[in-house]
C-alpha atoms as a PDB file:
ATOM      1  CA  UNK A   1     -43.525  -4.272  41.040  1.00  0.00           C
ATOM      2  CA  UNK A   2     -41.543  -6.259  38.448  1.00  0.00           C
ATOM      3  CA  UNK A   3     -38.314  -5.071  37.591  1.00  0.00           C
ATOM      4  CA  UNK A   4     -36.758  -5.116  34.064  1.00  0.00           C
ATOM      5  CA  UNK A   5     -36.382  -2.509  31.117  1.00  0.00           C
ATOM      6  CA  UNK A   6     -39.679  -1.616  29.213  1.00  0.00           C
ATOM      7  CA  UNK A   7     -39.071  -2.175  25.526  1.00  0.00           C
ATOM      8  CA  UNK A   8     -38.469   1.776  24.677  1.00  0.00           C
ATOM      9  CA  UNK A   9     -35.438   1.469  26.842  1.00  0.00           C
ATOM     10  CA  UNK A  10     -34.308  -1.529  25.495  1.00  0.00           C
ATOM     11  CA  UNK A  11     -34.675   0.026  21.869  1.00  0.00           C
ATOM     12  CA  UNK A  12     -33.299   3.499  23.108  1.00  0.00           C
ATOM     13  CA  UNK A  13     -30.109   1.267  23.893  1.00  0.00           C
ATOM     14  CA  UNK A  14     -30.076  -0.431  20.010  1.00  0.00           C
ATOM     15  CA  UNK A  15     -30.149   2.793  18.851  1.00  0.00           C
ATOM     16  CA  UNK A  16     -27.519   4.301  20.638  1.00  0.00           C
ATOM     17  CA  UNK A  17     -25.423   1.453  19.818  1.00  0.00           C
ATOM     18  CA  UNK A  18     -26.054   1.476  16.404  1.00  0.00           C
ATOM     19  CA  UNK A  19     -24.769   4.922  16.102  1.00  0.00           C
ATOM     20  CA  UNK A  20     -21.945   4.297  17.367  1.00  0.00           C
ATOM     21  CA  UNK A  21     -21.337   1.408  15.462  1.00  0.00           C
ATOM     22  CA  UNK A  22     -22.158   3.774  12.404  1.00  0.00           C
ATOM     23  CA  UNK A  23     -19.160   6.513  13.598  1.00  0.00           C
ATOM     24  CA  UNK A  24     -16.910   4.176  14.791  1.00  0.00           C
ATOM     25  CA  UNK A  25     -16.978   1.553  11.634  1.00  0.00           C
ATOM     26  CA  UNK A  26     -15.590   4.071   8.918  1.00  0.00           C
ATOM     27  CA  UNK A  27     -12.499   5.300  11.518  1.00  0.00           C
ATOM     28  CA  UNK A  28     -11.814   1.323  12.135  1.00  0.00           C
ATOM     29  CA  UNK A  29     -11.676   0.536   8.218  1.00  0.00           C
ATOM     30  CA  UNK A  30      -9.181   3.641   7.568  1.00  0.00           C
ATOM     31  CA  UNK A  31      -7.473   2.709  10.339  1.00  0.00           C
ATOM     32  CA  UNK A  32      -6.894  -0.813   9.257  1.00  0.00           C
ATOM     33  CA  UNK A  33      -5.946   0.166   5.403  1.00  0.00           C
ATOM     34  CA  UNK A  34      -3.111   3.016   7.169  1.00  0.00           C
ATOM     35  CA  UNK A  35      -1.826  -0.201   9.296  1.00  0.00           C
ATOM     36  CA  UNK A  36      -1.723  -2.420   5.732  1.00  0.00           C
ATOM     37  CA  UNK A  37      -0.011   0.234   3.726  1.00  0.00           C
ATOM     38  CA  UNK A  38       2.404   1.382   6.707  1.00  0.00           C
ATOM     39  CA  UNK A  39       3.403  -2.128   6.724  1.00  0.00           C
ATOM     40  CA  UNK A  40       3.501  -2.308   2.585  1.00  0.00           C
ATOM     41  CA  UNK A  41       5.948   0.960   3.283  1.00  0.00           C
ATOM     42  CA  UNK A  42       8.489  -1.347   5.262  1.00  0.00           C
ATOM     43  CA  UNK A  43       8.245  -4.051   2.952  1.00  0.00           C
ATOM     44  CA  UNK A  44       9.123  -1.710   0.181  1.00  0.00           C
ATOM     45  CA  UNK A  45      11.992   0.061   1.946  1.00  0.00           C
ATOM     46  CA  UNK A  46      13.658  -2.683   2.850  1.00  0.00           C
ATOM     47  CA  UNK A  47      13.398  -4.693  -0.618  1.00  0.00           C
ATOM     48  CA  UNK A  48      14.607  -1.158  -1.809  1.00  0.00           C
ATOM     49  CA  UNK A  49      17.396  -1.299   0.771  1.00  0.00           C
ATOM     50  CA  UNK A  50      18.576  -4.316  -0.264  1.00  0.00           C
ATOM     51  CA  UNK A  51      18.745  -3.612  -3.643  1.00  0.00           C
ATOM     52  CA  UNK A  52      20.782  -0.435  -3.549  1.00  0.00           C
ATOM     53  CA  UNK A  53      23.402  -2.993  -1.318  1.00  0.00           C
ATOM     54  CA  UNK A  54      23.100  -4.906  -4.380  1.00  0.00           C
ATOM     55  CA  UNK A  55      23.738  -2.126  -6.782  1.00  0.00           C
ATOM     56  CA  UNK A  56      26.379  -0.714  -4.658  1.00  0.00           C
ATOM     57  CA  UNK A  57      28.650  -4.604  -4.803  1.00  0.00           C
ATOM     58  CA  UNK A  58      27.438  -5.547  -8.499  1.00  0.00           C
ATOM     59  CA  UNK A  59      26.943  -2.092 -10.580  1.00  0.00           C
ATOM     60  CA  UNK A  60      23.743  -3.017 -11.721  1.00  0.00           C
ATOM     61  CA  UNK A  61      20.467  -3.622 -10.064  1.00  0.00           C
ATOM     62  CA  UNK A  62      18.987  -7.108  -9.174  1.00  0.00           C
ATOM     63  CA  UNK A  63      16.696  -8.542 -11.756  1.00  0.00           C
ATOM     64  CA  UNK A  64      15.322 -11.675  -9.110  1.00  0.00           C
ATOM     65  CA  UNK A  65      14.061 -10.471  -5.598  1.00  0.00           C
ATOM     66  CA  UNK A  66      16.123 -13.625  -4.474  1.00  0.00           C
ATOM     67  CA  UNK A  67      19.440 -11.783  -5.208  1.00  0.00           C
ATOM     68  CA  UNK A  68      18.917  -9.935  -2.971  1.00  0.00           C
ATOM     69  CA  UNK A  69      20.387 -10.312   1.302  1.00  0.00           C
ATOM     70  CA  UNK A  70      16.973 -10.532   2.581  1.00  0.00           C
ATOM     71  CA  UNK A  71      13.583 -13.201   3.041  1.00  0.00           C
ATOM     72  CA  UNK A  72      10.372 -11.637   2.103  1.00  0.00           C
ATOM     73  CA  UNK A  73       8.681 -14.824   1.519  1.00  0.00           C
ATOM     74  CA  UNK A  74       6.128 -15.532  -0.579  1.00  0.00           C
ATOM     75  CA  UNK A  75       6.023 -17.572  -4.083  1.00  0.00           C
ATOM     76  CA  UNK A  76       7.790 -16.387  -6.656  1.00  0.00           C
ATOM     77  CA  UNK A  77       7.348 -16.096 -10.168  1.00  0.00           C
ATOM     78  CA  UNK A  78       9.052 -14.432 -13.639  1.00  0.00           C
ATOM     79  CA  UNK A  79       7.047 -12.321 -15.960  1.00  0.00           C
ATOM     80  CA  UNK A  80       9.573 -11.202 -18.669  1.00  0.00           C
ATOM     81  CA  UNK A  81      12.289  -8.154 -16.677  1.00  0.00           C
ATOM     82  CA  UNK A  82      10.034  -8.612 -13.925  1.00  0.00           C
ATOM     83  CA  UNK A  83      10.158 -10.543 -10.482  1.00  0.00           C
ATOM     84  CA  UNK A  84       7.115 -11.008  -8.824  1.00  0.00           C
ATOM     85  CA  UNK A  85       6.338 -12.679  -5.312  1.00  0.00           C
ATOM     86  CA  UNK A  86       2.729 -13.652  -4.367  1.00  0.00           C
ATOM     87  CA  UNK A  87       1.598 -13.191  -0.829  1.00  0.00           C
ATOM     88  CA  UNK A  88      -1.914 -14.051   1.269  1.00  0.00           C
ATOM     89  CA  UNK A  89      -2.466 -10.850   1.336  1.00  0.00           C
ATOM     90  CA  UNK A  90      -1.523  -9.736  -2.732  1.00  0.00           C
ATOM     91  CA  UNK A  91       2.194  -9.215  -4.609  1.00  0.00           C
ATOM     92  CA  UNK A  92       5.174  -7.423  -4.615  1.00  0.00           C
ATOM     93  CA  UNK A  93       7.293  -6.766  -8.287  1.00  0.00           C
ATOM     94  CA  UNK A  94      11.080  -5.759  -8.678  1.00  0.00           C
ATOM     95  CA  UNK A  95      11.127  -4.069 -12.097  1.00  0.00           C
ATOM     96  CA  UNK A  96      14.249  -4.401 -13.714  1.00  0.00           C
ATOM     97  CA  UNK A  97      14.305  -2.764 -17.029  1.00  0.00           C
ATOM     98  CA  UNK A  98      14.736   0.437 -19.452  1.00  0.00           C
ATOM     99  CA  UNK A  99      11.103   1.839 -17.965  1.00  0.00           C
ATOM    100  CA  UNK A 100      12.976   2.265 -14.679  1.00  0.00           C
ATOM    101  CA  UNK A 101      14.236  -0.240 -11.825  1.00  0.00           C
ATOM    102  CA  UNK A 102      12.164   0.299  -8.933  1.00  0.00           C
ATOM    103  CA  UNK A 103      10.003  -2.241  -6.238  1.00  0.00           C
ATOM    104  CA  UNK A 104       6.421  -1.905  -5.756  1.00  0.00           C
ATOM    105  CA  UNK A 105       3.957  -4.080  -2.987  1.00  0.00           C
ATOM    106  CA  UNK A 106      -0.082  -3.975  -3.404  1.00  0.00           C
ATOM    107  CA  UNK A 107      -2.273  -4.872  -0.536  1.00  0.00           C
ATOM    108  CA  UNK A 108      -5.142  -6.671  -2.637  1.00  0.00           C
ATOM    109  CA  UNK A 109      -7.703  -6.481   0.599  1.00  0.00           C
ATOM    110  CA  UNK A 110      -6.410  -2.997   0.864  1.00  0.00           C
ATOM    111  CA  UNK A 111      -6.693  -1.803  -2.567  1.00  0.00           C
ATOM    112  CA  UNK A 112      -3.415   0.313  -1.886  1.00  0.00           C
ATOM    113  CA  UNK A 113       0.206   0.139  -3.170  1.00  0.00           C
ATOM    114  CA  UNK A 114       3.534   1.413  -2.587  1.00  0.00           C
ATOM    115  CA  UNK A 115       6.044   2.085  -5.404  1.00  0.00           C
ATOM    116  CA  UNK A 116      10.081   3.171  -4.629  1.00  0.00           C
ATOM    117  CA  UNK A 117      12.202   4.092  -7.308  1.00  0.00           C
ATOM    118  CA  UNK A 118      16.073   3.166  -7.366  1.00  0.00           C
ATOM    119  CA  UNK A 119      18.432   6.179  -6.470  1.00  0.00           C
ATOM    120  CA  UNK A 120      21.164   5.233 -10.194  1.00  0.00           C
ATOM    121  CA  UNK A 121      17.937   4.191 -12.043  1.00  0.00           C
ATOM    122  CA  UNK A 122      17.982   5.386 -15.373  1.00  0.00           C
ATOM    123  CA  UNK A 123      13.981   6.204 -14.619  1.00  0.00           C
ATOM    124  CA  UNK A 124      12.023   6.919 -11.798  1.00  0.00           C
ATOM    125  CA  UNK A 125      15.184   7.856  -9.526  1.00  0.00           C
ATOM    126  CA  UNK A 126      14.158   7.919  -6.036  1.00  0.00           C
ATOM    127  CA  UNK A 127      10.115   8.379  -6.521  1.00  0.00           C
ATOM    128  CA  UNK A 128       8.052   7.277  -3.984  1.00  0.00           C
ATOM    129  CA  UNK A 129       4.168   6.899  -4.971  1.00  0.00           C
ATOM    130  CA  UNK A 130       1.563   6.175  -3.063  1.00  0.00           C
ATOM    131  CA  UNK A 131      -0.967   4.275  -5.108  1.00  0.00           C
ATOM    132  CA  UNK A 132      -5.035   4.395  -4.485  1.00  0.00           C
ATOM    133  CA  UNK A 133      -6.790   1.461  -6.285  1.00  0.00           C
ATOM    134  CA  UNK A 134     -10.280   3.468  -5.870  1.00  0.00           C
ATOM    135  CA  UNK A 135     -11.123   6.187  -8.423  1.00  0.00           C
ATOM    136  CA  UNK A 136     -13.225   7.673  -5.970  1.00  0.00           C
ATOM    137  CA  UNK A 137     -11.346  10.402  -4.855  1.00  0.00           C
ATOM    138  CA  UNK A 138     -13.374  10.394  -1.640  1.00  0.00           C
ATOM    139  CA  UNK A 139     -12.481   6.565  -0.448  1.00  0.00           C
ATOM    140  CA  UNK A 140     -10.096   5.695   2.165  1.00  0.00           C
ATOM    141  CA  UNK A 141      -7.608   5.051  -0.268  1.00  0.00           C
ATOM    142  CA  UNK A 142      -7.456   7.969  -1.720  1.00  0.00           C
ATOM    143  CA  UNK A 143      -7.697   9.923   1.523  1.00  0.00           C
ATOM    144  CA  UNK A 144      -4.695   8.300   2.968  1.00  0.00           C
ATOM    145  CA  UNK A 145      -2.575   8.949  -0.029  1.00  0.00           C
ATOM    146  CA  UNK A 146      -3.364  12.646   0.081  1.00  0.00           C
ATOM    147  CA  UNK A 147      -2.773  12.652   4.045  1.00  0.00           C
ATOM    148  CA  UNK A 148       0.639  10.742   3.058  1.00  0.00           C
ATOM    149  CA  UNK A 149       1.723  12.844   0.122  1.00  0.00           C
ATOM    150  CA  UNK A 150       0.027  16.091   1.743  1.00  0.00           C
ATOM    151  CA  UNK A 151      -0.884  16.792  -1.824  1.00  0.00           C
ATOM    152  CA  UNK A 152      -4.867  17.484  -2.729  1.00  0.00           C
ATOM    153  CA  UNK A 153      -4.650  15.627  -5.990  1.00  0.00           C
ATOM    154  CA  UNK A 154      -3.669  12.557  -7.863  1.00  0.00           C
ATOM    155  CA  UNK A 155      -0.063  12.944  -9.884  1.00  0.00           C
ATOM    156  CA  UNK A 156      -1.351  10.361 -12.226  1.00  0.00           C
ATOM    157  CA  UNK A 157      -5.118   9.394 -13.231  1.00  0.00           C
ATOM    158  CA  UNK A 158      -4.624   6.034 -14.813  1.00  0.00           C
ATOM    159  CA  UNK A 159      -8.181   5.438 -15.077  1.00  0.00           C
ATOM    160  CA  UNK A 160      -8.834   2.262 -12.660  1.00  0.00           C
ATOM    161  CA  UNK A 161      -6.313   3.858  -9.982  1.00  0.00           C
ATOM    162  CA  UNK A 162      -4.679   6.873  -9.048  1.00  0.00           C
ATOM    163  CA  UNK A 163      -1.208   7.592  -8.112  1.00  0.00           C
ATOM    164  CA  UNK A 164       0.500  10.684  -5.937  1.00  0.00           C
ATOM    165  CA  UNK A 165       4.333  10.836  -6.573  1.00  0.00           C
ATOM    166  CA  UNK A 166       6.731  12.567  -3.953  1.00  0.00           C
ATOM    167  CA  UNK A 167       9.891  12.635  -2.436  1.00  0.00           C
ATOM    168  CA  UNK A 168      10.087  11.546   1.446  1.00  0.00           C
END
């Protein structure tokens, strides 16, 4: 008698895995878009950090991210009141004028951002939003922005993207 698996049990086996692969590929995705914005959260805090230090010793908030005490890398460039610094991985801007002084990171690959408002800004004071680049309000995106903000719906429809503001 020759031993080996008959073809049904090999096939029994490419299904199983494939199912599998089919419940477990959806959890890994979300998973790795909560591990890119968790770490666009720190990036954001900290820039924010910085610039309050800033505003606290100068009166005014920074208008470069290089004024500030920290590194975040990345290649920097001007765009009118606006600093922006260009990652691998997509950008993060330090607004600086009348519309309200606040930082905000996107993860391109993501398609997620992270927006803090200043606590003296004259606009925007202390707003966190969680930003879903997806207007399907089913996505991961916007899944992990309502499981962030526990709030069902979007604050603000802007038509490719969707924002939820809180406070933390």
């Amino acid at each position: 008698m020759k031993k080996g698996f008959t073809l049904i049990e090999l096939l029994v086996v490419v299904l199983i895995i494939g199912i599998l692969s089919a419940v477990a590929l959806p959890q890994y995705t979300k998973a790795v878009m909560k591990s890119r914005y968790a770490n666009l959260k720190t990036l954001v805090h900290s820039v924010a950090q910085a610039a309050e230090v800033y505003y606290m010793a100068n009166g005014e908030y920074p208008t470069r991210i290089d004024e500030l005490d920290i590194d975040i890398g990345g290649t920097e460039y001007i765009d009118g009141n606006t600093t922006h610094r260009l990652f691998d991985w997509g950008k993060c801007s330090l607004f600086s004028n009348p519309a309200g002084d606040r930082v905000v990171c996107h993860n391109s690959s993501a398609n997620m951002g992270y927006m803090v408002g200043f606590q003296n800004s004259s606009n925007k004071t202390g707003a966190r939003v969680c930003i879903a680049r997806n207007i399907d309000l089913t996505s991961h995106q916007n899944k992990i922005c309502k499981q962030e903000t526990q709030d069902p719906n979007p604050s603000n429809p802007e038509g490719t993207y969707y924002e939820w503001y809180y406070q933390d």
